[in-house]
PDB file of N, CA and C in Angstrom:
ATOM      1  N   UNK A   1      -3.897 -90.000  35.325  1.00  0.00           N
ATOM      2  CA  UNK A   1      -3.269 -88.739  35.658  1.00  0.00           C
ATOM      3  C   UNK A   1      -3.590 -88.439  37.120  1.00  0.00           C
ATOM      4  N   UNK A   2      -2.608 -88.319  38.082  1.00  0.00           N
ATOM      5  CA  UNK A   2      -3.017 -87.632  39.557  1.00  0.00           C
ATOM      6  C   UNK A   2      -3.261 -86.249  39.501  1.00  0.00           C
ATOM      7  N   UNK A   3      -4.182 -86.270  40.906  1.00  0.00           N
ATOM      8  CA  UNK A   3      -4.894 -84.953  40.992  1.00  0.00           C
ATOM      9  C   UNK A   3      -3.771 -83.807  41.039  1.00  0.00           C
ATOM     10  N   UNK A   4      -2.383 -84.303  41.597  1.00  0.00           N
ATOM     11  CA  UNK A   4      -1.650 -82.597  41.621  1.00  0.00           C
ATOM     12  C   UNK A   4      -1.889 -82.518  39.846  1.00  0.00           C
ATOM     13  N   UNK A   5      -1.371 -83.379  39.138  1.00  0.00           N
ATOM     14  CA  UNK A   5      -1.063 -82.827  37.673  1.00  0.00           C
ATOM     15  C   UNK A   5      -2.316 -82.057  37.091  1.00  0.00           C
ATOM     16  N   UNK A   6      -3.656 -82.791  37.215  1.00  0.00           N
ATOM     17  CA  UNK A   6      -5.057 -82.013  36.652  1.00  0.00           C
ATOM     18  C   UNK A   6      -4.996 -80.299  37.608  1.00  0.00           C
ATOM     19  N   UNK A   7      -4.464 -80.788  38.900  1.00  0.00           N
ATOM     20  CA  UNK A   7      -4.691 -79.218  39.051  1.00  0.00           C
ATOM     21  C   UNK A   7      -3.633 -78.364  38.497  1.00  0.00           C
ATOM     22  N   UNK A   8      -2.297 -78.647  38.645  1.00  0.00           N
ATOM     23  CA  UNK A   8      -1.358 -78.075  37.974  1.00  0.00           C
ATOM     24  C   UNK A   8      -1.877 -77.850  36.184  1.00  0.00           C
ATOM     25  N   UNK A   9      -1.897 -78.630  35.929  1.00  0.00           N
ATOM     26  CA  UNK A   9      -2.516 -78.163  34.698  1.00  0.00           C
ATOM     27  C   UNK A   9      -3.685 -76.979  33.901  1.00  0.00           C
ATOM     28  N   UNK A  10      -5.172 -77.232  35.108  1.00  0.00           N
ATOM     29  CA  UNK A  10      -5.874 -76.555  35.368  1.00  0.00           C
ATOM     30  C   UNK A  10      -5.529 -74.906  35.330  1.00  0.00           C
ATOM     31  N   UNK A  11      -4.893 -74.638  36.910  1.00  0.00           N
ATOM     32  CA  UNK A  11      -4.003 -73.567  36.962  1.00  0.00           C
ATOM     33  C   UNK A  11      -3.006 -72.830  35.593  1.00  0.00           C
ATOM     34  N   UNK A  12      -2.355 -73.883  35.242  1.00  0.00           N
ATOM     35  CA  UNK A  12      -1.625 -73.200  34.175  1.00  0.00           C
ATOM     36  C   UNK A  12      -2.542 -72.287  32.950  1.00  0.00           C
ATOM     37  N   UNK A  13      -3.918 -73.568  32.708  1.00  0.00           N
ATOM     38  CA  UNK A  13      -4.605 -73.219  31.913  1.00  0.00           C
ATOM     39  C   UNK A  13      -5.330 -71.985  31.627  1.00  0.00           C
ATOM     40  N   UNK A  14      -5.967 -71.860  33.581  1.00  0.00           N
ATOM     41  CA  UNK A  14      -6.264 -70.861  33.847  1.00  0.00           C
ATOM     42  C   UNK A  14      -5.698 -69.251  33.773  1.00  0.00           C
ATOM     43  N   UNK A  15      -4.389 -69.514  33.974  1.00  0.00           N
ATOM     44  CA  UNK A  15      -3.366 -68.461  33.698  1.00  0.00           C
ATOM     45  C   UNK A  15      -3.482 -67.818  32.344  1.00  0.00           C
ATOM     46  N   UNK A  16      -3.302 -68.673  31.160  1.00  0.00           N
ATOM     47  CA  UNK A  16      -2.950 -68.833  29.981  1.00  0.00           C
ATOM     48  C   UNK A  16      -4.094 -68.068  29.274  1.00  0.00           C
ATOM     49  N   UNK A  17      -5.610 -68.358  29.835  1.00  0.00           N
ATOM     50  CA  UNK A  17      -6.462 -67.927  29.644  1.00  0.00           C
ATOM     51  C   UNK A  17      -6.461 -66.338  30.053  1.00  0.00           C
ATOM     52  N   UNK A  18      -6.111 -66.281  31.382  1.00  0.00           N
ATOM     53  CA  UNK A  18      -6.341 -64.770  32.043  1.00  0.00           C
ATOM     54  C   UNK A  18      -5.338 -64.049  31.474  1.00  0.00           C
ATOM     55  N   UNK A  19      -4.443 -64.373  31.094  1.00  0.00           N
ATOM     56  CA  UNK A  19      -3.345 -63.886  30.410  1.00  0.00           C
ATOM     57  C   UNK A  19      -3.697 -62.905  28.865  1.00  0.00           C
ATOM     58  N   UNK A  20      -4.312 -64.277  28.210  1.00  0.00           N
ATOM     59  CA  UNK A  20      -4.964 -63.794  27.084  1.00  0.00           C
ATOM     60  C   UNK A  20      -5.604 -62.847  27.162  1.00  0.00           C
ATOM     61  N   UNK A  21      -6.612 -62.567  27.899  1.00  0.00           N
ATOM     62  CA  UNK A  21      -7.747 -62.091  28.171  1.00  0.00           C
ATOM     63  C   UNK A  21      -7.371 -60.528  28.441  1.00  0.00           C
ATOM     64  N   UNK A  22      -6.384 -60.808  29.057  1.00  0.00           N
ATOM     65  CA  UNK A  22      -6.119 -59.043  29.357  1.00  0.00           C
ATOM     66  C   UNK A  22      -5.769 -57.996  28.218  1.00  0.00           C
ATOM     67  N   UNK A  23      -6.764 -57.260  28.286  1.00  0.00           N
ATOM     68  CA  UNK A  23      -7.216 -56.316  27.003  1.00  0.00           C
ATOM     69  C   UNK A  23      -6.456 -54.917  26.655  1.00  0.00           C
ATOM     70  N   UNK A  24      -5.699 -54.093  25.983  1.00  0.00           N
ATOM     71  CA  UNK A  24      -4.999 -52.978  26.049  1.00  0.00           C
ATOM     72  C   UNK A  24      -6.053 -51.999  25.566  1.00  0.00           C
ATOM     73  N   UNK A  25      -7.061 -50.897  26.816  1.00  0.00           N
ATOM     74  CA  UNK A  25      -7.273 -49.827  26.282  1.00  0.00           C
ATOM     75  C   UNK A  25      -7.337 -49.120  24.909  1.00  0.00           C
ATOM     76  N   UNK A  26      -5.642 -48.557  24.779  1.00  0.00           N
ATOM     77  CA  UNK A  26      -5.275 -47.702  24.193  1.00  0.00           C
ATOM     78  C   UNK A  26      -4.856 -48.783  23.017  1.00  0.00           C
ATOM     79  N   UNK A  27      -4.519 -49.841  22.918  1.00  0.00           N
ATOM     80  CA  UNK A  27      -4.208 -50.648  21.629  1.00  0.00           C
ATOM     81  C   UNK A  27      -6.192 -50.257  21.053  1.00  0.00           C
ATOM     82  N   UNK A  28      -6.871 -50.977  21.686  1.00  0.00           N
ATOM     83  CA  UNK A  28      -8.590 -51.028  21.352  1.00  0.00           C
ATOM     84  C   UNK A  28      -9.081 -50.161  20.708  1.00  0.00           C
ATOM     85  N   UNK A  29      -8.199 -48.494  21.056  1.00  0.00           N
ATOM     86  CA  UNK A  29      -9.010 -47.335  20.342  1.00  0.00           C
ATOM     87  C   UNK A  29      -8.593 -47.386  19.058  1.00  0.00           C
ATOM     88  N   UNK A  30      -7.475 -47.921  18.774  1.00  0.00           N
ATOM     89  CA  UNK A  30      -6.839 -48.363  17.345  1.00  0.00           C
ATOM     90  C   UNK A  30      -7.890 -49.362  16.407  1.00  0.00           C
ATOM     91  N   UNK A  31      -8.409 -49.929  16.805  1.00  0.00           N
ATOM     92  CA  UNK A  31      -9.479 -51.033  16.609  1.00  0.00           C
ATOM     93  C   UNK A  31     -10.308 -51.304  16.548  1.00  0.00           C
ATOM     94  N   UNK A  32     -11.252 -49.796  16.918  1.00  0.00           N
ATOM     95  CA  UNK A  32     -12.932 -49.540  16.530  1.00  0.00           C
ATOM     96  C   UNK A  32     -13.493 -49.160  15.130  1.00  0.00           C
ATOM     97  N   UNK A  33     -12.377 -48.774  14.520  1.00  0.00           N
ATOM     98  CA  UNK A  33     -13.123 -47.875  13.589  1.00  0.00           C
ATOM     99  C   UNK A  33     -14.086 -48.561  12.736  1.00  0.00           C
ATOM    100  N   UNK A  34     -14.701 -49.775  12.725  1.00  0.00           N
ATOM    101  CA  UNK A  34     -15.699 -50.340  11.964  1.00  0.00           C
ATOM    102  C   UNK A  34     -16.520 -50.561  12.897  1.00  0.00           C
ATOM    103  N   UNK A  35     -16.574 -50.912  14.301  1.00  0.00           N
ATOM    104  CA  UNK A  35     -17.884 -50.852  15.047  1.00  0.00           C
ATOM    105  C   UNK A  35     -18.283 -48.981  15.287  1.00  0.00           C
ATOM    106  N   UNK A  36     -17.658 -47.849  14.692  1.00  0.00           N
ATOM    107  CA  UNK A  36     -18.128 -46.690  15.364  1.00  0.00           C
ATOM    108  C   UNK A  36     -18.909 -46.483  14.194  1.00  0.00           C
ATOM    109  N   UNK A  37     -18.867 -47.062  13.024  1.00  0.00           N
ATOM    110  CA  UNK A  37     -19.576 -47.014  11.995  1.00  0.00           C
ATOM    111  C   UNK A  37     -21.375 -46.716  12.185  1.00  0.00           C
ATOM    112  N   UNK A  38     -21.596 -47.404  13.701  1.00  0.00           N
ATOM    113  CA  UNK A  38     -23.053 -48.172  13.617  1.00  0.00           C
ATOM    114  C   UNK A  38     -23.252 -47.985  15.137  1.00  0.00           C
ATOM    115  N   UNK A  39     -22.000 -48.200  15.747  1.00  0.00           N
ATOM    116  CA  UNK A  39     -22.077 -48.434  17.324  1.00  0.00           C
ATOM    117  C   UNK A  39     -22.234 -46.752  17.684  1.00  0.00           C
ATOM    118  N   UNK A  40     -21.433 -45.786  16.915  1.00  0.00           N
ATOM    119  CA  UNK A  40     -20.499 -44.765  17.471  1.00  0.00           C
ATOM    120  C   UNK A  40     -21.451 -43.608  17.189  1.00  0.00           C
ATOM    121  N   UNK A  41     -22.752 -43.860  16.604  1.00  0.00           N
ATOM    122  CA  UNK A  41     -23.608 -42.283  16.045  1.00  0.00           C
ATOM    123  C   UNK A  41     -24.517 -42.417  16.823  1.00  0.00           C
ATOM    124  N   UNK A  42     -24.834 -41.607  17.922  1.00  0.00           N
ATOM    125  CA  UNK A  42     -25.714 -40.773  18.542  1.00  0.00           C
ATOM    126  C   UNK A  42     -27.641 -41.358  17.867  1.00  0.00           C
ATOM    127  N   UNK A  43     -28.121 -42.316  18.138  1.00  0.00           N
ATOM    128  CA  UNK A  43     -29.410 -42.418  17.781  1.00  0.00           C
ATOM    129  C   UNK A  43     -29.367 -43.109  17.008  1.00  0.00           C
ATOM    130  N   UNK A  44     -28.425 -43.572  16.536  1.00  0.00           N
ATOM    131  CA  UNK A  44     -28.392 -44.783  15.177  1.00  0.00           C
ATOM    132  C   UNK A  44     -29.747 -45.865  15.076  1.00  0.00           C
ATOM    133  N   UNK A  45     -29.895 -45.852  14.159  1.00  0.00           N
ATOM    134  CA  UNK A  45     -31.086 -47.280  13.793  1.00  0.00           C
ATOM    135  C   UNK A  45     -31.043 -48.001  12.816  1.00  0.00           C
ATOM    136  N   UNK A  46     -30.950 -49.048  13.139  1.00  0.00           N
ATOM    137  CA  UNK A  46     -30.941 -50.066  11.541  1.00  0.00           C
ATOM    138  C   UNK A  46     -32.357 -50.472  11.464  1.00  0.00           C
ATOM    139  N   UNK A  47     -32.024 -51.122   9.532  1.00  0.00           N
ATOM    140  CA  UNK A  47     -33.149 -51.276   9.436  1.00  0.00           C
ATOM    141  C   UNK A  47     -33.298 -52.805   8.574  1.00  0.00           C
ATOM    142  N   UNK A  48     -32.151 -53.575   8.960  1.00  0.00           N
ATOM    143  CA  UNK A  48     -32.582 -54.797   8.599  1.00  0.00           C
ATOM    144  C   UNK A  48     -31.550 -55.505   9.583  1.00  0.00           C
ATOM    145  N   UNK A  49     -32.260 -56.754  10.137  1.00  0.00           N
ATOM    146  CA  UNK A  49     -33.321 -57.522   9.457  1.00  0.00           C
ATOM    147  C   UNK A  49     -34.860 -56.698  10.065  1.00  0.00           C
ATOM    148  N   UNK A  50     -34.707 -55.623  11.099  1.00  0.00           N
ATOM    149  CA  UNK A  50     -35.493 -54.812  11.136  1.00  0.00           C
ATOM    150  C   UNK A  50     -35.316 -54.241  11.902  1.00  0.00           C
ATOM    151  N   UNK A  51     -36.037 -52.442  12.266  1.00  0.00           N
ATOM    152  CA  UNK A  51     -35.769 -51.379  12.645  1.00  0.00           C
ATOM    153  C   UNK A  51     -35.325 -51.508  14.397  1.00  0.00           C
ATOM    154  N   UNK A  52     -34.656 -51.034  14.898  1.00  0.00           N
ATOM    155  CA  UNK A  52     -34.318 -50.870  16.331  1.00  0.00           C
ATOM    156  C   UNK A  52     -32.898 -50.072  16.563  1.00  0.00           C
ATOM    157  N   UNK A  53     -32.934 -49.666  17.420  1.00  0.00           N
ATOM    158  CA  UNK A  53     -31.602 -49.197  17.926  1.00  0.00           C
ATOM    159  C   UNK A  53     -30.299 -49.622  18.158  1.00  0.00           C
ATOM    160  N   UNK A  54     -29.325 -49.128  17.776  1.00  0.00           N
ATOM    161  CA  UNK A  54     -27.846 -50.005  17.654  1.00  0.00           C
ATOM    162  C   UNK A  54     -27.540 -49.483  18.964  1.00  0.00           C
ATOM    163  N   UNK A  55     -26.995 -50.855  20.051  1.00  0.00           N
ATOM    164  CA  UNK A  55     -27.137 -50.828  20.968  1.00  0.00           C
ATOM    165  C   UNK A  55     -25.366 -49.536  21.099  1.00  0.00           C
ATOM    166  N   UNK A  56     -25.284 -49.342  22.267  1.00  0.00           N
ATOM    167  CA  UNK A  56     -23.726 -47.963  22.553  1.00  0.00           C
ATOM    168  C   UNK A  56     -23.331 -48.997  23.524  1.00  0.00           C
ATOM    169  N   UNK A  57     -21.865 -49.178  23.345  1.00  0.00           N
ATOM    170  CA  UNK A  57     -20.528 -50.129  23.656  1.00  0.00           C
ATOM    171  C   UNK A  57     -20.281 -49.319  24.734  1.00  0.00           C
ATOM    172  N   UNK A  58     -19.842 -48.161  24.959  1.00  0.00           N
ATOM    173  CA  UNK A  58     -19.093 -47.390  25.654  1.00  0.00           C
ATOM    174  C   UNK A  58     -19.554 -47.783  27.310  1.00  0.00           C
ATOM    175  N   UNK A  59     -19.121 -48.144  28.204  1.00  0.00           N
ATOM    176  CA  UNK A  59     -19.062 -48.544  29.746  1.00  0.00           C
ATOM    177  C   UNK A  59     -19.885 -50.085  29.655  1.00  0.00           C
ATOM    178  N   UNK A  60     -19.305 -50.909  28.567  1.00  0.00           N
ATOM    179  CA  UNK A  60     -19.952 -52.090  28.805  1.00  0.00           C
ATOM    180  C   UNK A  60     -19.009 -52.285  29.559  1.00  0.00           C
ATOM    181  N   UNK A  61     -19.331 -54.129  29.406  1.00  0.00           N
ATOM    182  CA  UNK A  61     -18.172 -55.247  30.356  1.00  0.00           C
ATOM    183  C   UNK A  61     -17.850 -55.567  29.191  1.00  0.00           C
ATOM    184  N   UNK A  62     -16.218 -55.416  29.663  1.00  0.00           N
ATOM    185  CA  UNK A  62     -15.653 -56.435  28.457  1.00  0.00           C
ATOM    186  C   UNK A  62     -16.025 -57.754  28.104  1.00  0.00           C
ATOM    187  N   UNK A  63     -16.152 -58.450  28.689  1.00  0.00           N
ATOM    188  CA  UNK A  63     -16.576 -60.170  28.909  1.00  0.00           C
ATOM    189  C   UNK A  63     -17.113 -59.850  28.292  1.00  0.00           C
ATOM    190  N   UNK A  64     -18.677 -59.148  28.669  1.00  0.00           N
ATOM    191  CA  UNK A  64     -19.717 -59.323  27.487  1.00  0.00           C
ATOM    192  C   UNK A  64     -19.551 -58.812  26.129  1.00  0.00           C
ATOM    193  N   UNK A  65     -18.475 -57.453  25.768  1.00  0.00           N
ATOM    194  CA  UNK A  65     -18.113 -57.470  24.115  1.00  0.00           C
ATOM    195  C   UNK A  65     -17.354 -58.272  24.190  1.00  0.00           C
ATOM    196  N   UNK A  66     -16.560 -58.989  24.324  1.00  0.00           N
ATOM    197  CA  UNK A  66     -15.426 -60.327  23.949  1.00  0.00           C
ATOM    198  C   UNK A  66     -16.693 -61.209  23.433  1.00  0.00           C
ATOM    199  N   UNK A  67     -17.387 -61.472  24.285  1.00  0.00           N
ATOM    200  CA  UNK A  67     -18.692 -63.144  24.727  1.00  0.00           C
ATOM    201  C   UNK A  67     -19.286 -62.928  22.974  1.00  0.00           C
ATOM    202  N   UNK A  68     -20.090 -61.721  23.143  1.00  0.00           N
ATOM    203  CA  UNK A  68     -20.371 -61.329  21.801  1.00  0.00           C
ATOM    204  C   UNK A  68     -19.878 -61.278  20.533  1.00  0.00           C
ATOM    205  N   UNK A  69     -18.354 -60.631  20.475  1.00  0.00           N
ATOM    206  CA  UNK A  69     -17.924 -60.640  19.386  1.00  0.00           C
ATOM    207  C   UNK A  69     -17.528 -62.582  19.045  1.00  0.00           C
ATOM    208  N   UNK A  70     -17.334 -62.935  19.812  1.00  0.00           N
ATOM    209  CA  UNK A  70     -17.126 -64.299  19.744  1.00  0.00           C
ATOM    210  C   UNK A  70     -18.094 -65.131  19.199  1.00  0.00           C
ATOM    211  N   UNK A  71     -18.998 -64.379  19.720  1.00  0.00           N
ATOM    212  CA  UNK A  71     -20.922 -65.141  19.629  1.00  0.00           C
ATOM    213  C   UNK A  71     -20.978 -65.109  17.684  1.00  0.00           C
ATOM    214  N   UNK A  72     -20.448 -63.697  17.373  1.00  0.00           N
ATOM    215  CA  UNK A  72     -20.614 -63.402  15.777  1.00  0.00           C
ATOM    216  C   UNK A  72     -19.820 -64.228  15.282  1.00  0.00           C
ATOM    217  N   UNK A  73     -18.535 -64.021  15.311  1.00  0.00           N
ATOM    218  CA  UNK A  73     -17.667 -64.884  14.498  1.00  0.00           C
ATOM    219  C   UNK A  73     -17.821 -65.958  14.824  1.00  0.00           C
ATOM    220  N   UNK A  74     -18.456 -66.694  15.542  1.00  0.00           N
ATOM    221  CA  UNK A  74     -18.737 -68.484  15.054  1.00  0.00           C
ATOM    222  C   UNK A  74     -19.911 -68.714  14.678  1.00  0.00           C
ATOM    223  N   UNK A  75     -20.691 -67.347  14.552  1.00  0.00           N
ATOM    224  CA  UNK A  75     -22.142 -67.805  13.658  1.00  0.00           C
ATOM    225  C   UNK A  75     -23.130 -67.982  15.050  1.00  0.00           C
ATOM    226  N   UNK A  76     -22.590 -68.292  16.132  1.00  0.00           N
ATOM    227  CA  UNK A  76     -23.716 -68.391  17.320  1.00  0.00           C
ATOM    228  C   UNK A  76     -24.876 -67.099  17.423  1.00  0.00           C
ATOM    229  N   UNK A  77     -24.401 -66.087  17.123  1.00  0.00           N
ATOM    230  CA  UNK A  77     -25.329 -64.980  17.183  1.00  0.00           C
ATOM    231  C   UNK A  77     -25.198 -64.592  15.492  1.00  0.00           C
ATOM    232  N   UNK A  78     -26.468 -64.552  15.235  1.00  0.00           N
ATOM    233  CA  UNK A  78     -26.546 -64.505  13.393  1.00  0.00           C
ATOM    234  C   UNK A  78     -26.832 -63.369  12.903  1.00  0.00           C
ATOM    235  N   UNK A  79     -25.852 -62.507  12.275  1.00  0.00           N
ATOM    236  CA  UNK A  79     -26.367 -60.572  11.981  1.00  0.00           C
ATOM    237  C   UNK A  79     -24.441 -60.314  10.893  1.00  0.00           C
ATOM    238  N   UNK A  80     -24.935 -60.918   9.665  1.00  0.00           N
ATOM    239  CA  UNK A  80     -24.437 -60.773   8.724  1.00  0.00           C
ATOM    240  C   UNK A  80     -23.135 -60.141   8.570  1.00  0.00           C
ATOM    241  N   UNK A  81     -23.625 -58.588   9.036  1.00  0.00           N
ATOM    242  CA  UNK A  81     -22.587 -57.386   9.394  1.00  0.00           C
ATOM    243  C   UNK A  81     -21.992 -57.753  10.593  1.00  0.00           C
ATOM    244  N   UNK A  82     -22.112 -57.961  11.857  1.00  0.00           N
ATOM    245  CA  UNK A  82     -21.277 -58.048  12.546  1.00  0.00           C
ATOM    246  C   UNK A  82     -20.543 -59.041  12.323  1.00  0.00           C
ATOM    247  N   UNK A  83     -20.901 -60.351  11.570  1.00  0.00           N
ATOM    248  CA  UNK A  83     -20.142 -61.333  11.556  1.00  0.00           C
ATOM    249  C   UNK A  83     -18.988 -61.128  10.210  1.00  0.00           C
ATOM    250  N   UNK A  84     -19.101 -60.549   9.350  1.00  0.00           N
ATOM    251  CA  UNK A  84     -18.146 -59.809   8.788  1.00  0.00           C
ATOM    252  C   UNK A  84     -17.317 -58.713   9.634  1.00  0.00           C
ATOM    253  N   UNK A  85     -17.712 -58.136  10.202  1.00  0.00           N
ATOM    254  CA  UNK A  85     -16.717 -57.106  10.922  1.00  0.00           C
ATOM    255  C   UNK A  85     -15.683 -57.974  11.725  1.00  0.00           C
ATOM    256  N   UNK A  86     -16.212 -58.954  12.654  1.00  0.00           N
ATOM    257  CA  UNK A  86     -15.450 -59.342  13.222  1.00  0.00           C
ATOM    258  C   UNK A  86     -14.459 -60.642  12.863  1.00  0.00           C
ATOM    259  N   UNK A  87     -14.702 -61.087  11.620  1.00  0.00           N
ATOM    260  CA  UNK A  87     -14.341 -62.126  10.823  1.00  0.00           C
ATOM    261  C   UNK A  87     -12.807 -62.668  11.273  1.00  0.00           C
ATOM    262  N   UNK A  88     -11.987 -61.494  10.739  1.00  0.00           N
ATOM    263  CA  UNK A  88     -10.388 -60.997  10.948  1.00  0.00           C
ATOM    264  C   UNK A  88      -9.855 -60.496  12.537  1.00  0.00           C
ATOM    265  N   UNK A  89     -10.901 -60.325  13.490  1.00  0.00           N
ATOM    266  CA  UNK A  89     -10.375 -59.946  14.552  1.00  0.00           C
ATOM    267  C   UNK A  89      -9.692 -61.664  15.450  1.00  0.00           C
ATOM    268  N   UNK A  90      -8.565 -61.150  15.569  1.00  0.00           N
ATOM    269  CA  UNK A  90      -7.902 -61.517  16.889  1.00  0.00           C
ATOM    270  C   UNK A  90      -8.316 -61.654  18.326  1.00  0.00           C
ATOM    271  N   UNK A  91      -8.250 -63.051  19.191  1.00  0.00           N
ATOM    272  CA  UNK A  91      -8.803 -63.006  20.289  1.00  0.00           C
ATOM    273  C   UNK A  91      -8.597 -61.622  20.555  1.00  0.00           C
ATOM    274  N   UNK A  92      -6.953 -61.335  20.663  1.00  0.00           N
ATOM    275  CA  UNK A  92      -6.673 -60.038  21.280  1.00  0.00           C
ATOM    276  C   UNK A  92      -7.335 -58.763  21.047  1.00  0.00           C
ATOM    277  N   UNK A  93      -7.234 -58.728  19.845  1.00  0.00           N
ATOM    278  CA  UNK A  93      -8.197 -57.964  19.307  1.00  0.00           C
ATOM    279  C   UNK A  93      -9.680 -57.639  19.826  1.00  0.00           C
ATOM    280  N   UNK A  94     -10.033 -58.922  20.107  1.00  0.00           N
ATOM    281  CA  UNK A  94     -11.145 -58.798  20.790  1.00  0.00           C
ATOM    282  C   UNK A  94     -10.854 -57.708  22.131  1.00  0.00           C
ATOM    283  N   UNK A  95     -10.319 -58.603  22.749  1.00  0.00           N
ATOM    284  CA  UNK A  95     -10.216 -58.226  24.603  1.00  0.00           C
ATOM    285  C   UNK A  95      -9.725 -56.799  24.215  1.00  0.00           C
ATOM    286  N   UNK A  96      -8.587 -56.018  23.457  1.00  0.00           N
ATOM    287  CA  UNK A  96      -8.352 -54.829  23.365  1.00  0.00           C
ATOM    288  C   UNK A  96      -9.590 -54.162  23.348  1.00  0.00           C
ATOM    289  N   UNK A  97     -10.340 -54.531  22.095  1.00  0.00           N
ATOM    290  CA  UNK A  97     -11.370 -53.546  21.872  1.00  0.00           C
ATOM    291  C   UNK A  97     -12.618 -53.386  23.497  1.00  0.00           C
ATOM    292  N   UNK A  98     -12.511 -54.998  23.751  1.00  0.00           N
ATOM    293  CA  UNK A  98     -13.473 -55.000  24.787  1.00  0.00           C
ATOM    294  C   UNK A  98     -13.085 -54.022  26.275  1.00  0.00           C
ATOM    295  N   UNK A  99     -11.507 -54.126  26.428  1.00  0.00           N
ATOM    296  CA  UNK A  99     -11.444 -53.144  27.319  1.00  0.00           C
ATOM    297  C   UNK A  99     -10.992 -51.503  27.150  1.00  0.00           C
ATOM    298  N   UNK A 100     -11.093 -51.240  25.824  1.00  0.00           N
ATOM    299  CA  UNK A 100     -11.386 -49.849  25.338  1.00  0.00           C
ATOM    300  C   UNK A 100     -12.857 -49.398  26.244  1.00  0.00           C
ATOM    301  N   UNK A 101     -13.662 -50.376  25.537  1.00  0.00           N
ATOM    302  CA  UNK A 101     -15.277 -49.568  25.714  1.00  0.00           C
ATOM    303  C   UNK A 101     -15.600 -49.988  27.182  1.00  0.00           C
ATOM    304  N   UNK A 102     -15.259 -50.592  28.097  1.00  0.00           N
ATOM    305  CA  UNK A 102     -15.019 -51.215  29.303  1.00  0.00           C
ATOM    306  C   UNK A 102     -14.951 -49.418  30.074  1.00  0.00           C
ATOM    307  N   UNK A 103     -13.842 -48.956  29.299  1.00  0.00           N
ATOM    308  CA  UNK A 103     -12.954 -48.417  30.230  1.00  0.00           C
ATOM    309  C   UNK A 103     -14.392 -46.776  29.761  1.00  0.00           C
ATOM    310  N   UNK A 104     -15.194 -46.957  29.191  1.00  0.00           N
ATOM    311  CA  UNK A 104     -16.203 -45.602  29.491  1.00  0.00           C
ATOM    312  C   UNK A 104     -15.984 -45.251  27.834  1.00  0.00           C
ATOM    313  N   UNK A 105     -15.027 -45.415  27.112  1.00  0.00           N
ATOM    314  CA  UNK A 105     -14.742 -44.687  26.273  1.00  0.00           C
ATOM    315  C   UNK A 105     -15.816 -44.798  24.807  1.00  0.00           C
ATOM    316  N   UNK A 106     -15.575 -44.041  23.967  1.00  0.00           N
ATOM    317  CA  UNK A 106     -16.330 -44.716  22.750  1.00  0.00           C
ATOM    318  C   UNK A 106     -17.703 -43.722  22.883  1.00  0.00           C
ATOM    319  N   UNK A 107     -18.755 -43.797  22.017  1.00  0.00           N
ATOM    320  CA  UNK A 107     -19.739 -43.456  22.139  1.00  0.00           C
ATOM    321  C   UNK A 107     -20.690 -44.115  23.314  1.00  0.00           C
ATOM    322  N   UNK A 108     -20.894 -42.867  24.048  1.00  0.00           N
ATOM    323  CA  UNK A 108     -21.549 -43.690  25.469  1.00  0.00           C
ATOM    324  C   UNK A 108     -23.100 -42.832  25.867  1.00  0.00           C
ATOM    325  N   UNK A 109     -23.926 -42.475  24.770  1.00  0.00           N
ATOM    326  CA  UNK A 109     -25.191 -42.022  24.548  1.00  0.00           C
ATOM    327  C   UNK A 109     -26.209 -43.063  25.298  1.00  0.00           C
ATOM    328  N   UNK A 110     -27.270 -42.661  25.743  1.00  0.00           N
ATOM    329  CA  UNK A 110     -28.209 -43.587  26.200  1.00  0.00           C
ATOM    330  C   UNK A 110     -29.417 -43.779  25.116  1.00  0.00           C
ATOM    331  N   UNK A 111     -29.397 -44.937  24.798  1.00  0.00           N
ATOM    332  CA  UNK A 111     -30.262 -45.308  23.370  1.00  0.00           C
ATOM    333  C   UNK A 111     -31.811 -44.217  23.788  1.00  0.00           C
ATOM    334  N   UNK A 112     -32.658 -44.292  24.762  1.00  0.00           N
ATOM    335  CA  UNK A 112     -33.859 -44.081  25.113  1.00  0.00           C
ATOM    336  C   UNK A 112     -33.589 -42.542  25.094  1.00  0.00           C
ATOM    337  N   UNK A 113     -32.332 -41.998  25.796  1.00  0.00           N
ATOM    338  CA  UNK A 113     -32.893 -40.330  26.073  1.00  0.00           C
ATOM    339  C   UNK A 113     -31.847 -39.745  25.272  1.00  0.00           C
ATOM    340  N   UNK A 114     -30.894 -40.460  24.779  1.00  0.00           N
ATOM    341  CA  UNK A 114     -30.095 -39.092  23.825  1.00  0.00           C
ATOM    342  C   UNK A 114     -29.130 -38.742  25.311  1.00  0.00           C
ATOM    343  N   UNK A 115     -29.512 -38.321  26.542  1.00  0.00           N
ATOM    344  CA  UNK A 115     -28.062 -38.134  27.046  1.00  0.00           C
ATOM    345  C   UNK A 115     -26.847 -38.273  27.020  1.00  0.00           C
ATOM    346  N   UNK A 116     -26.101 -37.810  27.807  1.00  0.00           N
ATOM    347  CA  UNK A 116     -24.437 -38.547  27.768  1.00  0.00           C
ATOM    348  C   UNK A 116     -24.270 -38.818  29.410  1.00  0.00           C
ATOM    349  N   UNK A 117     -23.632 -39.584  29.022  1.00  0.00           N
ATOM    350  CA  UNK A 117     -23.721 -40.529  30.755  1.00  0.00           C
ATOM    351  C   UNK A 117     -22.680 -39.779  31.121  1.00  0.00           C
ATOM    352  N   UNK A 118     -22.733 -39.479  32.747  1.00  0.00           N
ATOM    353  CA  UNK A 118     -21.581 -38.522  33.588  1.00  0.00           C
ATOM    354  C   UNK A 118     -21.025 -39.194  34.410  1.00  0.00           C
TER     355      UNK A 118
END
């Protein structure tokens, strides 16, 4: 294969990818309602496989909820519940939800002080 075709290809790939990737807000808010379960209450704590704070989504990076939810559904990151929640989600699905909470929205409490971020 010559190098124009690997890069032409490359490129396309790359596209195809960034393409995907681009997340709808307002589709995403459609699409939380099982992470606000846990994600979405003010001080939340679980208590298995043991006690700590459920981390708040709201002004992450998408990448990193996409990276994550991805991490669950192939078993790479191991936590029962999330890997059921996200079982049925859609790449898109993903990236929607990821650039919902991207975009500030969602429960956006600070685990340590209870504030609300301004």
């Amino acid at each position: 294969m010559s190098l124009v075709r690997i890069a032409v290809a490359a490129i396309a790939a790359s596209a195809a990818l960034t393409a995907h990737a681009q997340g709808n807000p307002d589709a995403g808010k459609g699409k939380i309602f099982q992470c606000q379960g846990c994600h979405g209450i003010p001080g939340w704590k679980t208590a298995f496989p043991e006690v700590y704070s459920v981390p708040k989504l709201g002004g992450q990076r998408a990448s990193y909820i996409i990276s994550a939810l991805k991490a669950y559904k192939s078993g790479e990151r191991d936590f029962a519940t999330m890997r059921a929640v996200v079982s049925d989600l859609s790449e898109q699905d993903m990236a929607d939800i990821g650039a919902y909470y991207e975009r500030g929205e969602g429960n956006t409490t600070h685990a340590t002080t209870g504030e609300k971020k301004k």
